[in-house]
N, C-alpha and C. Protein backbone atom coordinates (compact mmCIF):
# COMPACT_ATOMS: atom_id res chain seq x y z
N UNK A 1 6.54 -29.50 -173.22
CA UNK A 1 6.18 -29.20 -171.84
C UNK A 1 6.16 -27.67 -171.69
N UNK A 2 5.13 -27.13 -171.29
CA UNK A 2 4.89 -25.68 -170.99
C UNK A 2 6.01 -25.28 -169.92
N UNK A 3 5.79 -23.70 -169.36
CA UNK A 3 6.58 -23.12 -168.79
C UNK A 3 6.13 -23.98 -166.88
N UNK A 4 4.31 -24.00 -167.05
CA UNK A 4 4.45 -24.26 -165.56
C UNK A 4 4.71 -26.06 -165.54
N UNK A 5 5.10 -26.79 -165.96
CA UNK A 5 5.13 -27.73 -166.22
C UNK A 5 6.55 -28.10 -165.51
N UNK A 6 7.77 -27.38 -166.56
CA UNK A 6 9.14 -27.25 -166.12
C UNK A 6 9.18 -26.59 -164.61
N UNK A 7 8.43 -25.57 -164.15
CA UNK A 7 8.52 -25.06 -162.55
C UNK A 7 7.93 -26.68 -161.70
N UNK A 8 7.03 -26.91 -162.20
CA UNK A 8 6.49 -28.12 -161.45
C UNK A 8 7.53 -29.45 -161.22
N UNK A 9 8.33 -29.50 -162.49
CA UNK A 9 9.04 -30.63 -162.52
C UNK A 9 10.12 -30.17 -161.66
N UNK A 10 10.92 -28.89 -161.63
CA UNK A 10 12.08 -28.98 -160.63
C UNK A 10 11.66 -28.08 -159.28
N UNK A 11 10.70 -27.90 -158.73
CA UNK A 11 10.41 -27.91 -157.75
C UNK A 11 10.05 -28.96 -156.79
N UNK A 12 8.91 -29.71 -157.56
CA UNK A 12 7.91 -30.77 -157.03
C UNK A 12 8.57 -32.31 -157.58
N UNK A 13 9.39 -31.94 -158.40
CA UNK A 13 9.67 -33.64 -159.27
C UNK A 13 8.37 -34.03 -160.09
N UNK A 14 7.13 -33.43 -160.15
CA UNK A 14 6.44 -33.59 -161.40
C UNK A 14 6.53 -34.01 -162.39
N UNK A 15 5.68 -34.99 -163.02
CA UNK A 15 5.98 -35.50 -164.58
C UNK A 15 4.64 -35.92 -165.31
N UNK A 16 4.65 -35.91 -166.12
CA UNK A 16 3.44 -36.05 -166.96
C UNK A 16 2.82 -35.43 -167.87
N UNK A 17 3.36 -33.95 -167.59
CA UNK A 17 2.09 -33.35 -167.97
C UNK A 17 1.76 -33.57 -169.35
N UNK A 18 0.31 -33.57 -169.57
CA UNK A 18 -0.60 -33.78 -170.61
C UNK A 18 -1.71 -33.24 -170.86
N UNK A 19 -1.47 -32.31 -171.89
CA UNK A 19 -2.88 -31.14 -172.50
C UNK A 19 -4.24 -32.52 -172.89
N UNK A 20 -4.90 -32.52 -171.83
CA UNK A 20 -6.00 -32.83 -172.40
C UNK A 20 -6.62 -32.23 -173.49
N UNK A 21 -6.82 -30.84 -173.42
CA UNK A 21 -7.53 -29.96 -174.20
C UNK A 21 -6.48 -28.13 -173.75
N UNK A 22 -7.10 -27.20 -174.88
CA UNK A 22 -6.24 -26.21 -174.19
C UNK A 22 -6.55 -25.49 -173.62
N UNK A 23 -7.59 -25.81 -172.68
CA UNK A 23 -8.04 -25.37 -171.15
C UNK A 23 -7.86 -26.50 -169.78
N UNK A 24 -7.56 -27.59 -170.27
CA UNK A 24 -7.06 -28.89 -169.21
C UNK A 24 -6.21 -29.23 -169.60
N UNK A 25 -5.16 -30.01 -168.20
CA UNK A 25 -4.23 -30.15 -168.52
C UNK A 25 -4.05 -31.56 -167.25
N UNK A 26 -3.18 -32.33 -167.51
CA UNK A 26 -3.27 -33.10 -166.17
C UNK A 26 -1.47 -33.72 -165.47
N UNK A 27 -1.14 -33.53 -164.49
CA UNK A 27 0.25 -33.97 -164.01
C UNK A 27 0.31 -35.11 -163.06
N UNK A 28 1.83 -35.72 -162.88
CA UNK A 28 1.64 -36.68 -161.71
C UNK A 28 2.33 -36.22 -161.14
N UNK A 29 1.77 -36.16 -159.60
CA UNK A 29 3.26 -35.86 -158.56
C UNK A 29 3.37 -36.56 -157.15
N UNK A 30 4.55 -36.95 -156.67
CA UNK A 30 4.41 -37.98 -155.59
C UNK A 30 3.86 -37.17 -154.16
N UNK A 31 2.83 -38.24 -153.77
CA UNK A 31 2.01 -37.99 -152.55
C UNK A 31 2.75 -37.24 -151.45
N UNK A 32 4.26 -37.47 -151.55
CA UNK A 32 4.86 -36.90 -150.12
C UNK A 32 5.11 -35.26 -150.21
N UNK A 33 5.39 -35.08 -151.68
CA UNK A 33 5.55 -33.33 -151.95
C UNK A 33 4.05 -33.11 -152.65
N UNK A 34 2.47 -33.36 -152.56
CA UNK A 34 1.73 -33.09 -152.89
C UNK A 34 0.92 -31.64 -152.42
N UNK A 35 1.00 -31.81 -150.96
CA UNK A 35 0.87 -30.41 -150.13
C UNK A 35 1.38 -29.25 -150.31
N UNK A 36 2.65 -29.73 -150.32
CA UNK A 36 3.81 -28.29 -151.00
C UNK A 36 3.53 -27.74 -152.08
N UNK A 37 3.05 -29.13 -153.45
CA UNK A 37 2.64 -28.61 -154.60
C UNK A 37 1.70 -27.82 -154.86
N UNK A 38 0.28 -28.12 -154.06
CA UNK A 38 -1.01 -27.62 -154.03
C UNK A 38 -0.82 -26.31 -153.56
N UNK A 39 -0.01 -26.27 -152.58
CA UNK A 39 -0.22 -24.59 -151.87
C UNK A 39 0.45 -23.95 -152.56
N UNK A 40 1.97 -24.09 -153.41
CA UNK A 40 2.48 -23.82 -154.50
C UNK A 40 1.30 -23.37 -156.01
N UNK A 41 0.52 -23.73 -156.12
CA UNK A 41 -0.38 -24.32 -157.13
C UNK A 41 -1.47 -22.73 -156.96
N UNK A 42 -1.77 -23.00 -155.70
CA UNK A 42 -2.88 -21.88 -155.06
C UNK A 42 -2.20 -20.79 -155.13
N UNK A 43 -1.43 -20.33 -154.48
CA UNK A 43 -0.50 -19.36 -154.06
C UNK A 43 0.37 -18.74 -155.13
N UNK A 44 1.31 -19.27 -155.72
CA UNK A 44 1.95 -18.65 -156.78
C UNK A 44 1.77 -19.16 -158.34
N UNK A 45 0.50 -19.70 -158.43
CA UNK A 45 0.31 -19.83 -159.94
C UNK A 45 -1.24 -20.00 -160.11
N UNK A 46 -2.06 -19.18 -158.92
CA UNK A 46 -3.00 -18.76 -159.38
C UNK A 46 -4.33 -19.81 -159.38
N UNK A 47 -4.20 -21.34 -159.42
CA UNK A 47 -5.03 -21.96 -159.07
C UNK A 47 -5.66 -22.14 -157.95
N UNK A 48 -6.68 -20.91 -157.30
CA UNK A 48 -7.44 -20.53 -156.40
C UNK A 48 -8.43 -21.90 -156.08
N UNK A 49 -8.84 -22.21 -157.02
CA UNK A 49 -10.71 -23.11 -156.65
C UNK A 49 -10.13 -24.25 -156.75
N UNK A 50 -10.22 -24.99 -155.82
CA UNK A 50 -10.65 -26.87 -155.86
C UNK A 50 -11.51 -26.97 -155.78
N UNK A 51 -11.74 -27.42 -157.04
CA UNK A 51 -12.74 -27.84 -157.90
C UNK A 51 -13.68 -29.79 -157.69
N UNK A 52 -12.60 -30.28 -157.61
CA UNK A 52 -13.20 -31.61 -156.74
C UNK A 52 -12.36 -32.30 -156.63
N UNK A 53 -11.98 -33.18 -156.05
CA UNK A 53 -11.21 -34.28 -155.42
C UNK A 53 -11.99 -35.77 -155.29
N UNK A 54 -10.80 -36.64 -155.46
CA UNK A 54 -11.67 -38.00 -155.26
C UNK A 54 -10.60 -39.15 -155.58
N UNK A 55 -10.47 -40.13 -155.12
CA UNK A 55 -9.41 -41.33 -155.24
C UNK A 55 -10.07 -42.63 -156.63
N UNK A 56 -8.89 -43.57 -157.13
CA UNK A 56 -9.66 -44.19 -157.87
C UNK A 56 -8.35 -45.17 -157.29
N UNK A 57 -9.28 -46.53 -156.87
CA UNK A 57 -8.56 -47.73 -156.78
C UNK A 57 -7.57 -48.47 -157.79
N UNK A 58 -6.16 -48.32 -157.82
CA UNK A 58 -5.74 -49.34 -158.89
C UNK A 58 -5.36 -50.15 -158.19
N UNK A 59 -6.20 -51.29 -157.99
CA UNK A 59 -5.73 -52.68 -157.22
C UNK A 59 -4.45 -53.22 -157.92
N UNK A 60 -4.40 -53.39 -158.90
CA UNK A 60 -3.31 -53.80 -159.94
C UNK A 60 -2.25 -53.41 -159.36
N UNK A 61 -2.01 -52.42 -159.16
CA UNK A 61 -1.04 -51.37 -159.01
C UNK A 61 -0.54 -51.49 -157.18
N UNK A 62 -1.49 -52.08 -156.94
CA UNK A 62 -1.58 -51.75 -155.33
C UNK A 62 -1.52 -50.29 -155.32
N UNK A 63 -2.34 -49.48 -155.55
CA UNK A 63 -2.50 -47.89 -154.69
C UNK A 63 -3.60 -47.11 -155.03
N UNK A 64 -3.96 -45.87 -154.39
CA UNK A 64 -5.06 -45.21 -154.70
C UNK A 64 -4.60 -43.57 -155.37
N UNK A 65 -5.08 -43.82 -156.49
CA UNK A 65 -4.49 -42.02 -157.23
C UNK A 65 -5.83 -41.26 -156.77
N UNK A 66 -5.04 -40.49 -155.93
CA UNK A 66 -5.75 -39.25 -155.63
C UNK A 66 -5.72 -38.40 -156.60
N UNK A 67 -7.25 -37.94 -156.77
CA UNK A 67 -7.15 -36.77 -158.26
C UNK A 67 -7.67 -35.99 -157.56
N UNK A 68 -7.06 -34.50 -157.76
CA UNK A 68 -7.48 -33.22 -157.72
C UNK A 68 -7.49 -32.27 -158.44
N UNK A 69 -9.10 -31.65 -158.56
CA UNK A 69 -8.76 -30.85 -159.84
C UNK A 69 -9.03 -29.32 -159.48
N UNK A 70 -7.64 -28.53 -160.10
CA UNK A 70 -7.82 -26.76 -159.31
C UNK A 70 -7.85 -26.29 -160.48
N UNK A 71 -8.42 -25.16 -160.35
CA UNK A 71 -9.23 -24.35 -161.68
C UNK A 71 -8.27 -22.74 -161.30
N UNK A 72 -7.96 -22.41 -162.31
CA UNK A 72 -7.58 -20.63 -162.40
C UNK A 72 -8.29 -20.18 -163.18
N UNK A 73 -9.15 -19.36 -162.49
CA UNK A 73 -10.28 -18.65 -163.32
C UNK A 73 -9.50 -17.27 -164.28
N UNK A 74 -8.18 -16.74 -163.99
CA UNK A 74 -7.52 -15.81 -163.92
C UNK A 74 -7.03 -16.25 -165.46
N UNK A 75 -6.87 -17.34 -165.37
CA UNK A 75 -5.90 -18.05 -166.68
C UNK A 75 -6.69 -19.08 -167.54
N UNK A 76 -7.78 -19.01 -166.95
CA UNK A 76 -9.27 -20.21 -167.77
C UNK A 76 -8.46 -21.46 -168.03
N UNK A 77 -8.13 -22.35 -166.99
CA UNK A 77 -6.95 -23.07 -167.10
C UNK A 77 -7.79 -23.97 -165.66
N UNK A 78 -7.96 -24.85 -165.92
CA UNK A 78 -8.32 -26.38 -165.15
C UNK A 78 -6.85 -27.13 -164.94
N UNK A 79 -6.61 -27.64 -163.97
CA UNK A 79 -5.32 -29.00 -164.01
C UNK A 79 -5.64 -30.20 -162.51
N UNK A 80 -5.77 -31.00 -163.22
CA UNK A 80 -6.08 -32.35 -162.96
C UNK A 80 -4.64 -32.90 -162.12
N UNK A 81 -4.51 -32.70 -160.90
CA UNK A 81 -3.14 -33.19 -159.50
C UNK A 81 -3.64 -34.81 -159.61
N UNK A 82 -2.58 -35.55 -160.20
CA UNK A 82 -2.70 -37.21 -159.53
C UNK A 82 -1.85 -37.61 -158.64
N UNK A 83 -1.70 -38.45 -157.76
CA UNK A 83 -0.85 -38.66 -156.49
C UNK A 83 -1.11 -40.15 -156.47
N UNK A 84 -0.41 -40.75 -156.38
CA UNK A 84 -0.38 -42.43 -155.76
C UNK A 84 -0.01 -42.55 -154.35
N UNK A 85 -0.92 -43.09 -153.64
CA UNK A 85 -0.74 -43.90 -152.36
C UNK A 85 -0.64 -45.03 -151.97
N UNK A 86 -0.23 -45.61 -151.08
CA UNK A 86 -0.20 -47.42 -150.91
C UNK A 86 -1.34 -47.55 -150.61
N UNK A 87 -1.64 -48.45 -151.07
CA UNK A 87 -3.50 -49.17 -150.75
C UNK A 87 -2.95 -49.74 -149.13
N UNK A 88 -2.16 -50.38 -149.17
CA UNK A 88 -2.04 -51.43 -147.81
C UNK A 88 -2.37 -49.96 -146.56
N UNK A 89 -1.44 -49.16 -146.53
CA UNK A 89 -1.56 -48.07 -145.78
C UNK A 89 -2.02 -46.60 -146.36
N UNK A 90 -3.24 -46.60 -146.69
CA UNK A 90 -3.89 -45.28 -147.24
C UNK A 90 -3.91 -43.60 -145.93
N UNK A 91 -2.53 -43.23 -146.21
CA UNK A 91 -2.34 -42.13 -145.18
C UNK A 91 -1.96 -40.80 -146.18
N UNK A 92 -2.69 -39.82 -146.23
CA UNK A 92 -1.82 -38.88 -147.15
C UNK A 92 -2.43 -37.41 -146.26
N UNK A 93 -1.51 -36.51 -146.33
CA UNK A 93 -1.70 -34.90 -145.36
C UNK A 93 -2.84 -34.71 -145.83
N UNK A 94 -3.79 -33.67 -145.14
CA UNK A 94 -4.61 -33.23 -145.58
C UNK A 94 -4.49 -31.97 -146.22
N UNK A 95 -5.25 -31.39 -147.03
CA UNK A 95 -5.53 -30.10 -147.29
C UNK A 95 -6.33 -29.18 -147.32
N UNK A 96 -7.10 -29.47 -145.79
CA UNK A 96 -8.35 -28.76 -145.80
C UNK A 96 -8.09 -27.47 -145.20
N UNK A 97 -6.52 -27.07 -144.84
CA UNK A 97 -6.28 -25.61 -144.55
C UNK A 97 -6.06 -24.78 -146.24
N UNK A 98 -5.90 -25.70 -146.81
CA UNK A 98 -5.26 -24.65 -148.02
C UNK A 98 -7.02 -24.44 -148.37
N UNK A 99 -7.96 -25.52 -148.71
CA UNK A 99 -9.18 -25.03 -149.64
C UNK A 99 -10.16 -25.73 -148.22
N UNK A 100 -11.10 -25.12 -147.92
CA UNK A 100 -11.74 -25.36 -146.54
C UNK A 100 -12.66 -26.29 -146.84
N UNK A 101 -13.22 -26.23 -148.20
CA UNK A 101 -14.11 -27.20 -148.73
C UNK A 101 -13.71 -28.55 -148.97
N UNK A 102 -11.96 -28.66 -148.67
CA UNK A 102 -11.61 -29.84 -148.97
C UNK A 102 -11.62 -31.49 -147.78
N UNK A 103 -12.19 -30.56 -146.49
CA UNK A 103 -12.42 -31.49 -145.99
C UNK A 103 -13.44 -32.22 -145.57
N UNK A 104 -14.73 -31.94 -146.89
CA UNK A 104 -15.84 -32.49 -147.49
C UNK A 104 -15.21 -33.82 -147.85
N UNK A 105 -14.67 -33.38 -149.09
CA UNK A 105 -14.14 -34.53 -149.84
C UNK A 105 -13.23 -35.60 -149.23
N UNK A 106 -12.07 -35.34 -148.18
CA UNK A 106 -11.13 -36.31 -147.41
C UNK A 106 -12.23 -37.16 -146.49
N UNK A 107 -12.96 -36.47 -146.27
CA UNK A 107 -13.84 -37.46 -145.55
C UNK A 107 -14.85 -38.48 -146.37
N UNK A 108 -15.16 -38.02 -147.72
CA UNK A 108 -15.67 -39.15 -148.56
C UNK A 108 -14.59 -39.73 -148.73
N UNK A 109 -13.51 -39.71 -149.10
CA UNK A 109 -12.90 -40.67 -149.62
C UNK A 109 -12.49 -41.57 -148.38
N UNK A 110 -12.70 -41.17 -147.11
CA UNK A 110 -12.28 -42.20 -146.11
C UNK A 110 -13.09 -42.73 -145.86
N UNK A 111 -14.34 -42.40 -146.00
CA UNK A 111 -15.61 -43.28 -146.22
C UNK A 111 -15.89 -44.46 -146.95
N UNK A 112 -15.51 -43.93 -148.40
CA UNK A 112 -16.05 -44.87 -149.35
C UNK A 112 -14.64 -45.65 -149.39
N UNK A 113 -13.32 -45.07 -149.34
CA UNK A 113 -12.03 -46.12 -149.97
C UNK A 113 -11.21 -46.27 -148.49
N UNK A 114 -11.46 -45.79 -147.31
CA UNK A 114 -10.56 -46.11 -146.32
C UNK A 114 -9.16 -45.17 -146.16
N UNK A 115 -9.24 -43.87 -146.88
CA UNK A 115 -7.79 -43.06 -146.99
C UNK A 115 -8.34 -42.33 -145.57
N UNK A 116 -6.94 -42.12 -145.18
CA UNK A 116 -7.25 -41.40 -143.63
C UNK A 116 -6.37 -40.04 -143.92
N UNK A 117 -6.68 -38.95 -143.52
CA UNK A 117 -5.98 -37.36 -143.69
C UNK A 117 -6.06 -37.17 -142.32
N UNK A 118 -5.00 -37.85 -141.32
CA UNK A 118 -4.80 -37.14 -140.32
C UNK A 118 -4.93 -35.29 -139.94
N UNK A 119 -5.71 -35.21 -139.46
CA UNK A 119 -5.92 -33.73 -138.48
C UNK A 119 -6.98 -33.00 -139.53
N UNK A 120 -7.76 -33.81 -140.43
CA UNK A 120 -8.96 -33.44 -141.19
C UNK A 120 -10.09 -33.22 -140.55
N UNK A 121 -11.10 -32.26 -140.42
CA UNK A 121 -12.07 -32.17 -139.71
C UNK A 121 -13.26 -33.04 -140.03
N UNK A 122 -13.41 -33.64 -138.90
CA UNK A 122 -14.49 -34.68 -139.30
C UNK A 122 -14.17 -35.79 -139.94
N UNK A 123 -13.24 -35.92 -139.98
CA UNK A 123 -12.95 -37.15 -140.84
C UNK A 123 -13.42 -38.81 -140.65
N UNK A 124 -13.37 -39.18 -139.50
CA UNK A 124 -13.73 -40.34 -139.10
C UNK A 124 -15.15 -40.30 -138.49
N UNK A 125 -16.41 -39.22 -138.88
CA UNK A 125 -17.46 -39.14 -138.27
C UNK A 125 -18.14 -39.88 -139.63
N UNK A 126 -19.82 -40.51 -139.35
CA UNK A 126 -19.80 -40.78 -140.60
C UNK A 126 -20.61 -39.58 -141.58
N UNK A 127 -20.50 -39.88 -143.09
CA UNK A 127 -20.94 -38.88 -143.42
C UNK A 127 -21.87 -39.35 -144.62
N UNK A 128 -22.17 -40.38 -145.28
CA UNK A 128 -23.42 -40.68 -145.94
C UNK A 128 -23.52 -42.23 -145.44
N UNK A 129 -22.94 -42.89 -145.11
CA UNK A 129 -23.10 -43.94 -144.94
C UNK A 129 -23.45 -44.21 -143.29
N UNK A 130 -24.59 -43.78 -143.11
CA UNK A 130 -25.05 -43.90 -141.88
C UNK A 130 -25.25 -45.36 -140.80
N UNK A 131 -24.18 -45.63 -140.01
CA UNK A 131 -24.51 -47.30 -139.47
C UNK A 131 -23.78 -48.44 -140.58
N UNK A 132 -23.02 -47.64 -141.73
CA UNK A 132 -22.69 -48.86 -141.98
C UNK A 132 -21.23 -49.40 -141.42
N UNK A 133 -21.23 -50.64 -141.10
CA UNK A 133 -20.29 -51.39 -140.21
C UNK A 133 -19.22 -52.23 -141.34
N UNK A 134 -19.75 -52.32 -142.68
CA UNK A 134 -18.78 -52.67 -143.36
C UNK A 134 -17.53 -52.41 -143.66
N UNK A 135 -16.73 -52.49 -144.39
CA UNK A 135 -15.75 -51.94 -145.18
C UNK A 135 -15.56 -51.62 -146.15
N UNK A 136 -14.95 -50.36 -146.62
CA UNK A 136 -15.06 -49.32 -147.79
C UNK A 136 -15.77 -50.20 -148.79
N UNK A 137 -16.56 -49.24 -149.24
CA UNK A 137 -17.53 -49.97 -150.18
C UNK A 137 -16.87 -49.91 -151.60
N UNK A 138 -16.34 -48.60 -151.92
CA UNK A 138 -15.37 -48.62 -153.10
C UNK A 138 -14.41 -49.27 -153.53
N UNK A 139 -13.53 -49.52 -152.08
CA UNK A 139 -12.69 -50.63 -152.73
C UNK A 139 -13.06 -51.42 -153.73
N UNK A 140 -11.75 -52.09 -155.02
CA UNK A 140 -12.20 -53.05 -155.89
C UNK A 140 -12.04 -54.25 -155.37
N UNK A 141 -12.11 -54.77 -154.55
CA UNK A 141 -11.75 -55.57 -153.66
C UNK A 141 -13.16 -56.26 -152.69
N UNK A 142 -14.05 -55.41 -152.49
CA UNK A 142 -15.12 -54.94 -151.80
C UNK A 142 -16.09 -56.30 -152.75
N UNK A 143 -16.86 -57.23 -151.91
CA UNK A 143 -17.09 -58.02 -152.81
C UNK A 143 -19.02 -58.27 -152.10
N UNK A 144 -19.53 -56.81 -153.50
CA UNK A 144 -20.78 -56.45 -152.85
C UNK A 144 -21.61 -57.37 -152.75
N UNK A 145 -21.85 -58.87 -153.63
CA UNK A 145 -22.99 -59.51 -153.81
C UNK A 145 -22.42 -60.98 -152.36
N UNK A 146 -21.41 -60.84 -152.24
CA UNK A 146 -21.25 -61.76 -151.10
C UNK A 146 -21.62 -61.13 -149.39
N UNK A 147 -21.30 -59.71 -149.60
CA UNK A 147 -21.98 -58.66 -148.41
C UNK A 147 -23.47 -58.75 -148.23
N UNK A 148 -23.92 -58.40 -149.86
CA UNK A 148 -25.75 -58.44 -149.61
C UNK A 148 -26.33 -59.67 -149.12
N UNK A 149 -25.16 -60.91 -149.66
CA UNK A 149 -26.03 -62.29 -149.25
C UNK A 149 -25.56 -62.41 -147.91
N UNK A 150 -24.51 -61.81 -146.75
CA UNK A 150 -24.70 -62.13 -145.57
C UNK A 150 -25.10 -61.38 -145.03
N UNK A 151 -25.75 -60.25 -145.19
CA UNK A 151 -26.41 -58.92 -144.40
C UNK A 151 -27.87 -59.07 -144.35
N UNK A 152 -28.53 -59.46 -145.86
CA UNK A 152 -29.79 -59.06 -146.35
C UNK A 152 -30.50 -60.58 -146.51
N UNK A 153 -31.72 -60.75 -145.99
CA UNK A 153 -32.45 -61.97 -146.12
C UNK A 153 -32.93 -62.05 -147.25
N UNK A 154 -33.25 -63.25 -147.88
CA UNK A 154 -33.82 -63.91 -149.17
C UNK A 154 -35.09 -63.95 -149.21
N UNK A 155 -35.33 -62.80 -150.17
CA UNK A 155 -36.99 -62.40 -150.44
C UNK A 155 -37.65 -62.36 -151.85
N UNK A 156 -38.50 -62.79 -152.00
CA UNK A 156 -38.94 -63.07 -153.29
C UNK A 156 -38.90 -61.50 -154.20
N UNK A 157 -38.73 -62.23 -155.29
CA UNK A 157 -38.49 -61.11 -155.98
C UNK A 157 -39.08 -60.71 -157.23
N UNK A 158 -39.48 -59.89 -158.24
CA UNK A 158 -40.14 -60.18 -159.25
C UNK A 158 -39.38 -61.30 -160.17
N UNK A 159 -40.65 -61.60 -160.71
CA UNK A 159 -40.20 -62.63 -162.02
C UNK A 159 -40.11 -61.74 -163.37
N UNK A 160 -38.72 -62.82 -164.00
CA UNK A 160 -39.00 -61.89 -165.26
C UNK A 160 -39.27 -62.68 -166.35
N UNK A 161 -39.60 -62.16 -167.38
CA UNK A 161 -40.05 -63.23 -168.74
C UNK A 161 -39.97 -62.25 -170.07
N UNK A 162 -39.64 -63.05 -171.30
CA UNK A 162 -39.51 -62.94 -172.22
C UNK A 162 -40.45 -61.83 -172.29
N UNK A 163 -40.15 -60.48 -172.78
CA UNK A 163 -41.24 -59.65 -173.53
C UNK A 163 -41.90 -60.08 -174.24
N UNK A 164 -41.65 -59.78 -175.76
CA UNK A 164 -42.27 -60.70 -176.40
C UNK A 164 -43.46 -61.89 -176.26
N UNK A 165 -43.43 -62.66 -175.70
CA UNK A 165 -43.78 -63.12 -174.85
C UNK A 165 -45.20 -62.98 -174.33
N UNK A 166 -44.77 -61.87 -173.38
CA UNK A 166 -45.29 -61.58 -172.34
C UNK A 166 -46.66 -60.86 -173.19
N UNK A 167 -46.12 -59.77 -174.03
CA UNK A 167 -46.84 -58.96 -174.82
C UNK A 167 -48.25 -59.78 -175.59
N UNK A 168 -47.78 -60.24 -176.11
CA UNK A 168 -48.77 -62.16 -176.74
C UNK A 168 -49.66 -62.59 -175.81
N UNK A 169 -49.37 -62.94 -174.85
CA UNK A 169 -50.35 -63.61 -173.36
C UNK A 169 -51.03 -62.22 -173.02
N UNK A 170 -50.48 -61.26 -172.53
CA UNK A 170 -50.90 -59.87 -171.44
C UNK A 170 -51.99 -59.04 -172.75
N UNK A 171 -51.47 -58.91 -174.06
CA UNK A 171 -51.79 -57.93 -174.37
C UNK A 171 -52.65 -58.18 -175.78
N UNK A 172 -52.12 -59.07 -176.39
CA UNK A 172 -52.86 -59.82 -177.95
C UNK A 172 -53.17 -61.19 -177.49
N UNK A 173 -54.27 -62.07 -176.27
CA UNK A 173 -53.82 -63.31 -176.37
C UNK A 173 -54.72 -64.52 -177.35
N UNK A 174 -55.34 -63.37 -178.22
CA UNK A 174 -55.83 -64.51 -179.36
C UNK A 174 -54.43 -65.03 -179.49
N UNK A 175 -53.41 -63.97 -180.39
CA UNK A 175 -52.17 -64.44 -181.05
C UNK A 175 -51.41 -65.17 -180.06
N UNK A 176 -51.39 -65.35 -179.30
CA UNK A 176 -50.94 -66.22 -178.42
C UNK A 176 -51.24 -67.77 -178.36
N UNK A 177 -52.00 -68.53 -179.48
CA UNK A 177 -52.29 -69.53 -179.16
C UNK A 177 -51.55 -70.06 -180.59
């Protein structure tokens, strides 16, 4: 475990860390000291840019790992923030004061997975999903082909057929007989 690794672990309770490569690196830290960590992160160790953000459903697990990834251009050094949340209640702080661009992203993810960042700008407006009345589409849970069959009417559709086939009749149909 590196030097910022050990600051991370007895500050934040951090654990994980793992050199992807030796410009990435990735940690876990719990959702409730995540804020502290990040501005910690920005502020005294140089990881200026958030770089992107985005949740991934572990239904299994019941929760959603928030990944965030902050870049130090200073130290050519990427690190990958994971956070677990309860799926049942998807509530985690926001951080669109620390990186301003970040409350692009809190609002996709409340879009597509249902996480809410109280006092996020814009958050509950919609933002690609224009009119839709469903529910998070990301969820793994989200059960798209039973949605399309009660939303969307039954319309003919192309047919398909054997290439092969097809090629013989359409295209050579001496050889076709």
């Amino acid at each position: 475990m590196n030097e910022l690794a050990t600051r991370l672990a007895a500050r934040y309770g951090a654990r994980g860390w793992h050199d992807q490569r030796a410009d990435l690196a990735t940690i876990v830290l719990d959702a409730d000291r995540l804020r502290d960590a990040l501005a910690y992160l920005r502020d005294q160790e140089g990881y200026r840019h958030l770089s992107f953000a985005t949740a991934i459903d572990n239904i299994e697990r019941g929760v959603f790992t928030l990944v965030y990834t902050l870049r130090s251009h200073d130290k050519g050094h990427s690190l990958i923030v994971h956070a677990d949340i309860d799926r049942q209640k998807p509530v985690v702080d926001s951080i669109h004061l620390l990186w301003a661009q970040a409350w692009t992203y809190q609002r996709e993810m409340k879009e597509w997975y249902g996480i809410d960042f109280p006092g996020s700008p814009r958050v509950d407006e919609e933002f690609v999903l224009e009119g839709w009345e469903g529910p998070p589409m990301m969820r793994r849970d989200f059960d798209s082909l039973a949605y399309s069959d009660a939303t969307y009417a039954e319309r003919p559709g192309r047919a398909t057929s054997d290439p092969a086939r097809h090629m013989k009749e359409q295209l050579y149909p001496e050889a076709a007989e």
